[in-house]
N, C-alpha and C. Protein backbone atom coordinates (compact mmCIF):
# COMPACT_ATOMS: atom_id res chain seq x y z
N UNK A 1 18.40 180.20 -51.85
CA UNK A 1 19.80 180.10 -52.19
C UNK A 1 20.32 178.67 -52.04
N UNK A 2 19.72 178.26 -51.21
CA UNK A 2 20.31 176.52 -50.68
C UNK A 2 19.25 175.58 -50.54
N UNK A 3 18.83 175.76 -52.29
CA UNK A 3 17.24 174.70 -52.69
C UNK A 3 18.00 173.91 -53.34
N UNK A 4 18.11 174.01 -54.68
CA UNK A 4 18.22 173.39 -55.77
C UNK A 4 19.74 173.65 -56.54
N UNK A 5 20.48 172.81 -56.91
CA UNK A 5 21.29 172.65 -58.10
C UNK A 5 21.11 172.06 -58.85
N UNK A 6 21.14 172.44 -60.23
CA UNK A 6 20.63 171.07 -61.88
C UNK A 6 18.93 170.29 -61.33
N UNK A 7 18.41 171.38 -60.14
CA UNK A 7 17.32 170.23 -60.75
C UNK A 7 16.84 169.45 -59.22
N UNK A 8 18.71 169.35 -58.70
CA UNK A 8 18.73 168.20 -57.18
C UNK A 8 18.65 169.36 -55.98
N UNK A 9 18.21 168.68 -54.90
CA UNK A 9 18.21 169.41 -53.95
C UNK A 9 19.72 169.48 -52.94
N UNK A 10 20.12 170.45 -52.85
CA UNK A 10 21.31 170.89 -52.41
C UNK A 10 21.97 170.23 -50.96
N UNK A 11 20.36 169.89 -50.20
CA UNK A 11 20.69 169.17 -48.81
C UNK A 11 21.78 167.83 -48.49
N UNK A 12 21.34 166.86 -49.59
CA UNK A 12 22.13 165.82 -49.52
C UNK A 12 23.44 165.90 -49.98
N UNK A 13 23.61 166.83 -50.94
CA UNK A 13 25.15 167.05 -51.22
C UNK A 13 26.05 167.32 -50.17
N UNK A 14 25.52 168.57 -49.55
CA UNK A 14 26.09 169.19 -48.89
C UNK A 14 26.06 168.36 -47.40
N UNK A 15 25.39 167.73 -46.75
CA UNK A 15 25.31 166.59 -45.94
C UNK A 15 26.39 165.75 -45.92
N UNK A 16 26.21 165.32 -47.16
CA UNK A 16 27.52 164.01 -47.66
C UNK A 16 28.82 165.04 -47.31
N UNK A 17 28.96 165.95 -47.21
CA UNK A 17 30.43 166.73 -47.25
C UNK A 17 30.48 166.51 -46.06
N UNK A 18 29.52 167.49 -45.04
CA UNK A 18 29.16 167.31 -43.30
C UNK A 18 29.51 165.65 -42.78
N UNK A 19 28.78 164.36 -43.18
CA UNK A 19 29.33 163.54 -42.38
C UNK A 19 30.20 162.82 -43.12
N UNK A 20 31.11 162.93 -44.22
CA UNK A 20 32.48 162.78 -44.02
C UNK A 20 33.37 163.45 -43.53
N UNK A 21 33.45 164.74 -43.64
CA UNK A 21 34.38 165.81 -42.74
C UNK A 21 34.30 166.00 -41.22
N UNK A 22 33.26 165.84 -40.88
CA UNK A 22 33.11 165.80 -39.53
C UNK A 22 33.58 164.81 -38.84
N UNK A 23 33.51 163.41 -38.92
CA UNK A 23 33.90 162.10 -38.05
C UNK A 23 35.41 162.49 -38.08
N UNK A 24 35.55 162.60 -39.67
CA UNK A 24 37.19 162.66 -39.97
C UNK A 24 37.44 163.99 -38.87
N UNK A 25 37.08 165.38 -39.07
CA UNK A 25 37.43 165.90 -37.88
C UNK A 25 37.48 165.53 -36.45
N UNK A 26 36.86 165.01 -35.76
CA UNK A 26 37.01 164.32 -34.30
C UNK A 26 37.70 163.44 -34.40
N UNK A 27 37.75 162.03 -35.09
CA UNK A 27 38.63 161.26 -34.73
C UNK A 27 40.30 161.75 -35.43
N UNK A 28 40.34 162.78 -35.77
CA UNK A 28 41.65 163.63 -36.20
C UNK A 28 41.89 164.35 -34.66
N UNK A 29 41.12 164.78 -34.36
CA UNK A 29 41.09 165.50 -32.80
C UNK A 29 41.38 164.68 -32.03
N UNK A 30 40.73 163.56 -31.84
CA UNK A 30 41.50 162.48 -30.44
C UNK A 30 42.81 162.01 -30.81
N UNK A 31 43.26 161.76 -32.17
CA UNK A 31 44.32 161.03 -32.80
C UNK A 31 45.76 162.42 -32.63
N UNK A 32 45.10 163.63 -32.28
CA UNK A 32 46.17 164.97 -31.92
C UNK A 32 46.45 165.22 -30.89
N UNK A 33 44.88 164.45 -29.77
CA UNK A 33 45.25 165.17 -28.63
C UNK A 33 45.60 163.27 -27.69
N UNK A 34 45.74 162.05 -28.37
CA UNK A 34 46.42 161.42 -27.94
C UNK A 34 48.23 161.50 -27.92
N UNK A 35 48.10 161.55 -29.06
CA UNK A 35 49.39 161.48 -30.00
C UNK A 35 49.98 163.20 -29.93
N UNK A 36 50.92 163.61 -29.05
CA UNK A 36 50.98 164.82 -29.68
C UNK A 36 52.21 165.08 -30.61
N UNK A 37 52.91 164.10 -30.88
CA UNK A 37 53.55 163.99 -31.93
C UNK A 37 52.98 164.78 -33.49
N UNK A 38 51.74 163.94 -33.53
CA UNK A 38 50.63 163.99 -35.10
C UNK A 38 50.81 165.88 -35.11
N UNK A 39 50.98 166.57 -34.01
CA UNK A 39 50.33 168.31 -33.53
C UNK A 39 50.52 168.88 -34.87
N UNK A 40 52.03 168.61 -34.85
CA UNK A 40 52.77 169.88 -35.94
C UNK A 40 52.38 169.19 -37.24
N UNK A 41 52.49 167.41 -37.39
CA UNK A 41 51.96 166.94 -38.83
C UNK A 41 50.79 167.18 -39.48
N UNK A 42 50.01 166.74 -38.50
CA UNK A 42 48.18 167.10 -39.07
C UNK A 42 47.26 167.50 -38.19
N UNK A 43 48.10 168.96 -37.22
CA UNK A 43 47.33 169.21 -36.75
C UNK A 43 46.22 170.66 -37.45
N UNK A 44 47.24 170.72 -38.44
CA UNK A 44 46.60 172.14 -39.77
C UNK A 44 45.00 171.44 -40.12
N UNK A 45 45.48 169.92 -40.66
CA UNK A 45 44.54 169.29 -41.49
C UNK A 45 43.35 169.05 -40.71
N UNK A 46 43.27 168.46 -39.11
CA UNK A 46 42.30 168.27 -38.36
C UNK A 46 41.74 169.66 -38.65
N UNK A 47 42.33 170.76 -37.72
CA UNK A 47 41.44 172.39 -37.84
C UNK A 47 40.79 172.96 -39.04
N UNK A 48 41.28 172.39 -40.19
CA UNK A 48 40.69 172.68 -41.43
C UNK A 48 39.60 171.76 -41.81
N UNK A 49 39.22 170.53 -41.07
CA UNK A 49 38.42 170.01 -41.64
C UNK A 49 37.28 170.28 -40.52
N UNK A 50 37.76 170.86 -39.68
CA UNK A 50 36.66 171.29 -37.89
C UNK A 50 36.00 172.55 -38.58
N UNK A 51 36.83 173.45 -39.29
CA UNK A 51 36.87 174.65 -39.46
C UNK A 51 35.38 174.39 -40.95
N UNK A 52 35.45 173.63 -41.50
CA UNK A 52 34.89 173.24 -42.63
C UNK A 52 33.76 173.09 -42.62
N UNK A 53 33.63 172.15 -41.35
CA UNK A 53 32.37 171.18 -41.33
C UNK A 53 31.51 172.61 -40.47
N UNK A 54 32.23 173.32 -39.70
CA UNK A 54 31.50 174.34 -39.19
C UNK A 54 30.94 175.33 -40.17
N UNK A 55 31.49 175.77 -40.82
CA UNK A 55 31.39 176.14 -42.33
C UNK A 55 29.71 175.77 -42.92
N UNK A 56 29.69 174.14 -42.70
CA UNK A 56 28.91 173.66 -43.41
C UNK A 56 27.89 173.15 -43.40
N UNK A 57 27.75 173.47 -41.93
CA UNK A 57 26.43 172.66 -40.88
C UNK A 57 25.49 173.85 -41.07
N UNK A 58 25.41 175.49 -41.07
CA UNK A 58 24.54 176.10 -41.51
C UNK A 58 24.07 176.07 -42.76
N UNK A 59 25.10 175.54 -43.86
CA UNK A 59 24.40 175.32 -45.16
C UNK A 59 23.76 174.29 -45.21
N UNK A 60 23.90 173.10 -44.35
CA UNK A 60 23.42 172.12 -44.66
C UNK A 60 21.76 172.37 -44.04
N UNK A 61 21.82 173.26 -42.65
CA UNK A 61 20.63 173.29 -42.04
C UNK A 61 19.90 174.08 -43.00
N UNK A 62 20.09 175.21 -43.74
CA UNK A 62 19.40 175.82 -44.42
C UNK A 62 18.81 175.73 -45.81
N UNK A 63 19.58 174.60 -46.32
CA UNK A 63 19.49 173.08 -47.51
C UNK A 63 18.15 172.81 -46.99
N UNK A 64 18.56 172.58 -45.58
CA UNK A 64 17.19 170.95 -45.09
C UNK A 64 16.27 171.73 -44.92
N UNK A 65 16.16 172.80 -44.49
CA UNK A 65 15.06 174.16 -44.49
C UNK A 65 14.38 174.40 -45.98
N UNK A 66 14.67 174.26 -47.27
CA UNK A 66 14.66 174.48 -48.47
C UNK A 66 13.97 173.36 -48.59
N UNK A 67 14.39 171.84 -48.28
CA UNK A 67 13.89 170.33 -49.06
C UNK A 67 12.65 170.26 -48.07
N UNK A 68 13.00 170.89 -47.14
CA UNK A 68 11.30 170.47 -46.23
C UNK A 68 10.30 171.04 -46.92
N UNK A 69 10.19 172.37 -47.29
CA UNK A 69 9.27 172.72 -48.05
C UNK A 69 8.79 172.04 -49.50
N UNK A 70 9.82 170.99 -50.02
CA UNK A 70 8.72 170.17 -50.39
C UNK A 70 8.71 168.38 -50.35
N UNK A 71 9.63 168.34 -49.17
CA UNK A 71 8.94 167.11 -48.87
C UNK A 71 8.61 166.95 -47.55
N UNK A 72 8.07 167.98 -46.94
CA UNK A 72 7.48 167.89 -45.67
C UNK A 72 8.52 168.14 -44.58
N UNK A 73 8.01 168.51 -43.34
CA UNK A 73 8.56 168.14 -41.89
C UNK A 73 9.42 166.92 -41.76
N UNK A 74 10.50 166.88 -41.59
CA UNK A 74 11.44 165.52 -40.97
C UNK A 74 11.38 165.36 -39.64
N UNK A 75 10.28 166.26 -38.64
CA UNK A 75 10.85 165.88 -37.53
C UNK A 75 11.74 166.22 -36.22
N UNK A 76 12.39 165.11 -35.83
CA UNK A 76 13.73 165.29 -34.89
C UNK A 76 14.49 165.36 -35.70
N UNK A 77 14.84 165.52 -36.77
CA UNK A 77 15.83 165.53 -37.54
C UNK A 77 16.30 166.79 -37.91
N UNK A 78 15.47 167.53 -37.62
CA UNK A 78 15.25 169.16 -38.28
C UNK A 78 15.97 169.82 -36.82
N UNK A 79 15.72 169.49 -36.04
CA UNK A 79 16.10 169.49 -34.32
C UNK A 79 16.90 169.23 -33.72
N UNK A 80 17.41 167.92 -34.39
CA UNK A 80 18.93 167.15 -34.28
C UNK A 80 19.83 168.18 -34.95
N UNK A 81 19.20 168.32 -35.93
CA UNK A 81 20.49 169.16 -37.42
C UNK A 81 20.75 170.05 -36.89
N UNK A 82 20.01 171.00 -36.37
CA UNK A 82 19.89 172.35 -35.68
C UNK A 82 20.80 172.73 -34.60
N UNK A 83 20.75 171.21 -33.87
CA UNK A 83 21.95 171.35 -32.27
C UNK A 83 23.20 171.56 -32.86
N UNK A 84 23.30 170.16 -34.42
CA UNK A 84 24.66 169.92 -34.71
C UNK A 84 25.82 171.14 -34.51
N UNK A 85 25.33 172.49 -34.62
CA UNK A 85 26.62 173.63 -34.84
C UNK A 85 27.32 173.85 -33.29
N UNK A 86 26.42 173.36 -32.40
CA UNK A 86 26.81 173.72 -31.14
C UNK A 86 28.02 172.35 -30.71
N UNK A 87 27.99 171.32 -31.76
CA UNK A 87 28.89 170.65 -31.09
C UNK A 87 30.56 170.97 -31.95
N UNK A 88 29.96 171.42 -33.00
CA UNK A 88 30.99 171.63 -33.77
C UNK A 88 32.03 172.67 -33.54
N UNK A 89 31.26 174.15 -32.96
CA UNK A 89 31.79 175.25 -32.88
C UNK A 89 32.96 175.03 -31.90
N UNK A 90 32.43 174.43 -30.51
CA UNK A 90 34.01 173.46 -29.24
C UNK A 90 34.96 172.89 -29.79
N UNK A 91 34.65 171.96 -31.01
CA UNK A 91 35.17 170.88 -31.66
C UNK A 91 36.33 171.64 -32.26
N UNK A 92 36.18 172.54 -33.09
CA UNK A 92 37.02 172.92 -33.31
C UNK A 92 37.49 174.20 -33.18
N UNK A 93 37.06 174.97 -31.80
CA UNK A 93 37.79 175.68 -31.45
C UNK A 93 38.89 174.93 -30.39
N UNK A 94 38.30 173.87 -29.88
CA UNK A 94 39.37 173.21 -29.04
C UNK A 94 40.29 172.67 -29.68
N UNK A 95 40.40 171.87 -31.05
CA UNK A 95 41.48 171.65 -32.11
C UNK A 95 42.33 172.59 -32.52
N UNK A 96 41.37 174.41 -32.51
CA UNK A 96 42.77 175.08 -32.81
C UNK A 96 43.53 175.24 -31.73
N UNK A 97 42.85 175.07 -30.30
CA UNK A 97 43.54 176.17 -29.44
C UNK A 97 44.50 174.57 -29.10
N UNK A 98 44.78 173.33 -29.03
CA UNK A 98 45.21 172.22 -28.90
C UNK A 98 46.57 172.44 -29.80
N UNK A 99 46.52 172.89 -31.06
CA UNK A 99 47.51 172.84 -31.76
C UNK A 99 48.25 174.28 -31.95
N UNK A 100 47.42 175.52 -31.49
CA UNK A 100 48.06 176.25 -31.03
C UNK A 100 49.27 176.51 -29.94
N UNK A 101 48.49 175.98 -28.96
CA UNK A 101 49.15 175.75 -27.54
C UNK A 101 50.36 174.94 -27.93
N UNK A 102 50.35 173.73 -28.37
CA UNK A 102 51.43 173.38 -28.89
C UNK A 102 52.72 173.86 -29.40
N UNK A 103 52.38 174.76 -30.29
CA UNK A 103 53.35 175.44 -30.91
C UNK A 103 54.05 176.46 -30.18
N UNK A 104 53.36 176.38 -28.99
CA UNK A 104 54.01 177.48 -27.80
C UNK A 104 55.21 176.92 -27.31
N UNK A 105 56.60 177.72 -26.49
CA UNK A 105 56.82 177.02 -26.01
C UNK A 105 56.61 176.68 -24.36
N UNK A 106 57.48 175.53 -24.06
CA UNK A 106 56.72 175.16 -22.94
C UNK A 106 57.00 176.17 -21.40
N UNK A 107 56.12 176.15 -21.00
CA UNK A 107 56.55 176.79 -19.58
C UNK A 107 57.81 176.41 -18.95
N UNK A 108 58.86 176.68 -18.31
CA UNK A 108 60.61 175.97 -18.18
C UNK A 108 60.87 176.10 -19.12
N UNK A 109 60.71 176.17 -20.81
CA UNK A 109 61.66 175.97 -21.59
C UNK A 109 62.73 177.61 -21.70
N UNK A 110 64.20 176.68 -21.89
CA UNK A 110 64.99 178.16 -21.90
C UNK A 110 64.28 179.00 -23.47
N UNK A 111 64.31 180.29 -22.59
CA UNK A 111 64.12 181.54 -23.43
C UNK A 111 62.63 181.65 -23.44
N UNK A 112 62.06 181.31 -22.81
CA UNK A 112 60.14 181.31 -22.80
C UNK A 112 59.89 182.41 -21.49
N UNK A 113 59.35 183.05 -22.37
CA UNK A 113 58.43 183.71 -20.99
C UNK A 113 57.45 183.72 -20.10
N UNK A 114 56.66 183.48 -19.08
CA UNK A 114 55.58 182.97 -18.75
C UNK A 114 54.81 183.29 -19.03
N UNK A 115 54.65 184.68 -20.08
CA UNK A 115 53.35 185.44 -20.55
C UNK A 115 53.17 184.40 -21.82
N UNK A 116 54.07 183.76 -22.21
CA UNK A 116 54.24 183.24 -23.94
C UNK A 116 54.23 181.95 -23.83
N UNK A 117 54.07 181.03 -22.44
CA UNK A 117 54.91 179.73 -22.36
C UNK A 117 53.33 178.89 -22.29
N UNK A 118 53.54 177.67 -22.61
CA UNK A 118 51.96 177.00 -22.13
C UNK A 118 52.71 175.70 -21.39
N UNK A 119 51.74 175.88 -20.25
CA UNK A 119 51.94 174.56 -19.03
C UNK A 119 51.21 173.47 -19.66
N UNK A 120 52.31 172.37 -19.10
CA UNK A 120 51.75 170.98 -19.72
C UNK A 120 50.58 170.58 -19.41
N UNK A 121 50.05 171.14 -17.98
CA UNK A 121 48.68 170.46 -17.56
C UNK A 121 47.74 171.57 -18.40
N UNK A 122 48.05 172.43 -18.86
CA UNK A 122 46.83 173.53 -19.83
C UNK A 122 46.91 172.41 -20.67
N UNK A 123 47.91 171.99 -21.48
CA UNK A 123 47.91 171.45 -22.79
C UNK A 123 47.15 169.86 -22.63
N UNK A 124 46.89 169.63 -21.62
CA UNK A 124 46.80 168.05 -21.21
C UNK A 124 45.20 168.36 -21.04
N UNK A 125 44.96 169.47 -20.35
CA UNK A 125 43.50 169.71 -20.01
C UNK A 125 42.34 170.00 -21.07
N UNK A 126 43.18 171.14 -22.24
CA UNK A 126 42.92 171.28 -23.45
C UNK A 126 42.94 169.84 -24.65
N UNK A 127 43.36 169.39 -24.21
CA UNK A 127 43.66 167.79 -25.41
C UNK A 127 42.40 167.25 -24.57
N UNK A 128 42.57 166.81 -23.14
CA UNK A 128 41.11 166.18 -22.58
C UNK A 128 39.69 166.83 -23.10
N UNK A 129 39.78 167.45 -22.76
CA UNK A 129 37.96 168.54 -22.94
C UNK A 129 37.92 168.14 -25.05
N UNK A 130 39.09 168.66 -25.83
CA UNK A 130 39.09 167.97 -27.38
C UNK A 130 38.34 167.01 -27.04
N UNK A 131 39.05 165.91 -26.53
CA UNK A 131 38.65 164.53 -26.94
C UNK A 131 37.36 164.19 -26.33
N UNK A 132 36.98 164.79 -25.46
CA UNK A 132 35.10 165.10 -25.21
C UNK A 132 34.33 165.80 -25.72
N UNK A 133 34.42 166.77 -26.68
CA UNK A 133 33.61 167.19 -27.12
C UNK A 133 34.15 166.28 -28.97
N UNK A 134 34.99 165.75 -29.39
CA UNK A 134 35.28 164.66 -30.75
C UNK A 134 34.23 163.81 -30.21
N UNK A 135 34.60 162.97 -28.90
CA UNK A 135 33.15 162.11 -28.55
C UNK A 135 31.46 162.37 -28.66
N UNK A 136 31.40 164.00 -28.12
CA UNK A 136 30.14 164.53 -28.18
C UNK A 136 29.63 164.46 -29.29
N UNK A 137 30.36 165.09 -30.65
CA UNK A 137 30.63 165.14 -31.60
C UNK A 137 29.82 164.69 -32.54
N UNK A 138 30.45 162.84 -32.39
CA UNK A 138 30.53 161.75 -33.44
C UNK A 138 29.10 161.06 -32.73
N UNK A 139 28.93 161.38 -31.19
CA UNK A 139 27.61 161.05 -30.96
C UNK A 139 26.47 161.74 -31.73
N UNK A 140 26.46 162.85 -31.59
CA UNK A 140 25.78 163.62 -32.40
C UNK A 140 25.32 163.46 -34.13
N UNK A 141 26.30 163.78 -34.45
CA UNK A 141 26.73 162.93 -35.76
C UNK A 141 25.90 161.75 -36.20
N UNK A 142 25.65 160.88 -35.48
CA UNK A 142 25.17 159.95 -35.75
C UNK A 142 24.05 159.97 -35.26
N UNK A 143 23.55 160.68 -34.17
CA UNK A 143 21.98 160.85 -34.11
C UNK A 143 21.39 161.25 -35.39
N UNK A 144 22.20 162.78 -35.73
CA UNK A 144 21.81 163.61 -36.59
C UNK A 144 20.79 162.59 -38.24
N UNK A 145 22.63 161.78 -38.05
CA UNK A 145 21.90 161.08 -39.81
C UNK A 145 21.20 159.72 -39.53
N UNK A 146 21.03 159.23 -38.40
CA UNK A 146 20.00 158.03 -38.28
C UNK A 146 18.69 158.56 -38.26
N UNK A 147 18.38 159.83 -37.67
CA UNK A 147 17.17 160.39 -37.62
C UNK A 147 16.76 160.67 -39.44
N UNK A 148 17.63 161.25 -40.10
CA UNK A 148 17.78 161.47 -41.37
C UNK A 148 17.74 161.06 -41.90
N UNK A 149 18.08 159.69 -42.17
CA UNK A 149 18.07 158.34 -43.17
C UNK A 149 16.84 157.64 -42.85
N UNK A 150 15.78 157.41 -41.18
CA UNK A 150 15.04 157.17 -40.66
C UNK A 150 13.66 158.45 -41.19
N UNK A 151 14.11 159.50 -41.95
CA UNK A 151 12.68 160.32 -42.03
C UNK A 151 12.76 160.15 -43.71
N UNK A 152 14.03 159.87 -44.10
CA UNK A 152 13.90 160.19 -45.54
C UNK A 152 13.10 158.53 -46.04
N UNK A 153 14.11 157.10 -45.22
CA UNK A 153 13.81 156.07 -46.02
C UNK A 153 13.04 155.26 -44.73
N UNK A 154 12.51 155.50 -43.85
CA UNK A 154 11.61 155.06 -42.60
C UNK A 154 10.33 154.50 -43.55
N UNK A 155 9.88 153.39 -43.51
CA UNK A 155 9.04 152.50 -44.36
C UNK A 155 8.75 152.57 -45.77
N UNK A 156 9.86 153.04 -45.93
CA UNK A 156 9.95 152.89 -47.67
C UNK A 156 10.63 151.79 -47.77
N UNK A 157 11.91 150.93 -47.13
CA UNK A 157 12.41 149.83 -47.78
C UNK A 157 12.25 148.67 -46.65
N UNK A 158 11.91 147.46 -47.17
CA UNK A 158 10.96 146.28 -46.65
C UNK A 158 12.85 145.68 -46.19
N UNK A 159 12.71 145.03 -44.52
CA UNK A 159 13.56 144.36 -44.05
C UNK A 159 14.13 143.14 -44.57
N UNK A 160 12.56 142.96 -45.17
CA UNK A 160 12.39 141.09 -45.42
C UNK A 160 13.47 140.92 -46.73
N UNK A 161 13.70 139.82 -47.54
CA UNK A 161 14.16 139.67 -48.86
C UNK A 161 13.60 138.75 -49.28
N UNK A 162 13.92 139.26 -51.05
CA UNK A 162 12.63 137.78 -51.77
C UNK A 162 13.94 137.99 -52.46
N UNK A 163 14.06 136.35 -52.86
CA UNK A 163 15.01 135.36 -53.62
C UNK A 163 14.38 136.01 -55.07
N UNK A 164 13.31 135.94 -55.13
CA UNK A 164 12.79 136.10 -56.66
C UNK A 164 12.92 135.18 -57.44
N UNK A 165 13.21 133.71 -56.73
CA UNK A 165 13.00 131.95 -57.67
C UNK A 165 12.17 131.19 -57.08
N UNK A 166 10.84 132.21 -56.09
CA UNK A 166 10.08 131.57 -56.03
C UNK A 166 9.60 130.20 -55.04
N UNK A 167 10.72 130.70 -54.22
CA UNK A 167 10.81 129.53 -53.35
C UNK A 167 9.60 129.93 -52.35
């Protein structure tokens, strides 16, 4: 199901979606749970793009499951890809429950109940743990596709450069 489109293999497409949506999700997550101003502006857009990339990390693993069979074993890369859902799934369950909580009102506020109200240090504790697992994240992230770019183009392209005039 997640080999081929027209011909191309489905992995890199769907990849390219994964590490643009993803960074953009975490650093949307620290930029919500610094700023809680951004909550009510883009805090829909962060969870939708957390919500996405989660979405998209099993297609992508099961893409790279499809292209291995015919261009071989990648590796740590296959291993790396594999962790990726576990950082994602925190990522953005802590983005919803960040902009959820938000929308609560606050514990003291008139007409709040304490069953309904969220304390500032929940909301402060919840924005902290976000912005560690956005870090975990984007670490990850970048293991994931250095290992990836390292199995696909790892001594295929020469460091050196030739002028080509022969000097």
């Amino acid at each position: 199901m997640f080999d081929l489109i027209n011909g191309l293999p489905v992995h890199p497409l769907v990849v390219h979606a994964v590490v643009v949506l993803l960074p953009l999700a975490a650093l949307g997550t620290i930029a919500i749970a610094v700023r809680p101003v951004w909550r009510e502006r883009y805090g829909v857009l962060v969870v939708a793009a957390a919500v996405i990339s989660a979405i998209l990390c099993p297609v992508a693993t099961s893409s790279g499951e499809a292209l291995e069979e015919h261009v071989g074993n990648p590796g740590e890369h296959a291993e790396l890809g594999d962790q990726l859902i576990w950082f994602v799934i925190p990522l953005a369950v802590l983005a919803l429950a960040l902009v959820l909580l938000d929308r609560r009102p606050a514990a003291g506020a008139s007409g709040s109940t304490s069953a309904a109200a969220t304390s500032p240090t929940a909301l402060r504790v919840v924005a902290a743990l976000a912005v560690v697992a956005a870090l975990a994240t984007t670490v990850q992230v970048y293991r994931v596709g250095d290992s990836g770019a390292r199995s696909a183009w790892g001594g295929k392209v020469s460091s050196s450069t030739s002028s080509g005039d022969g000097d």
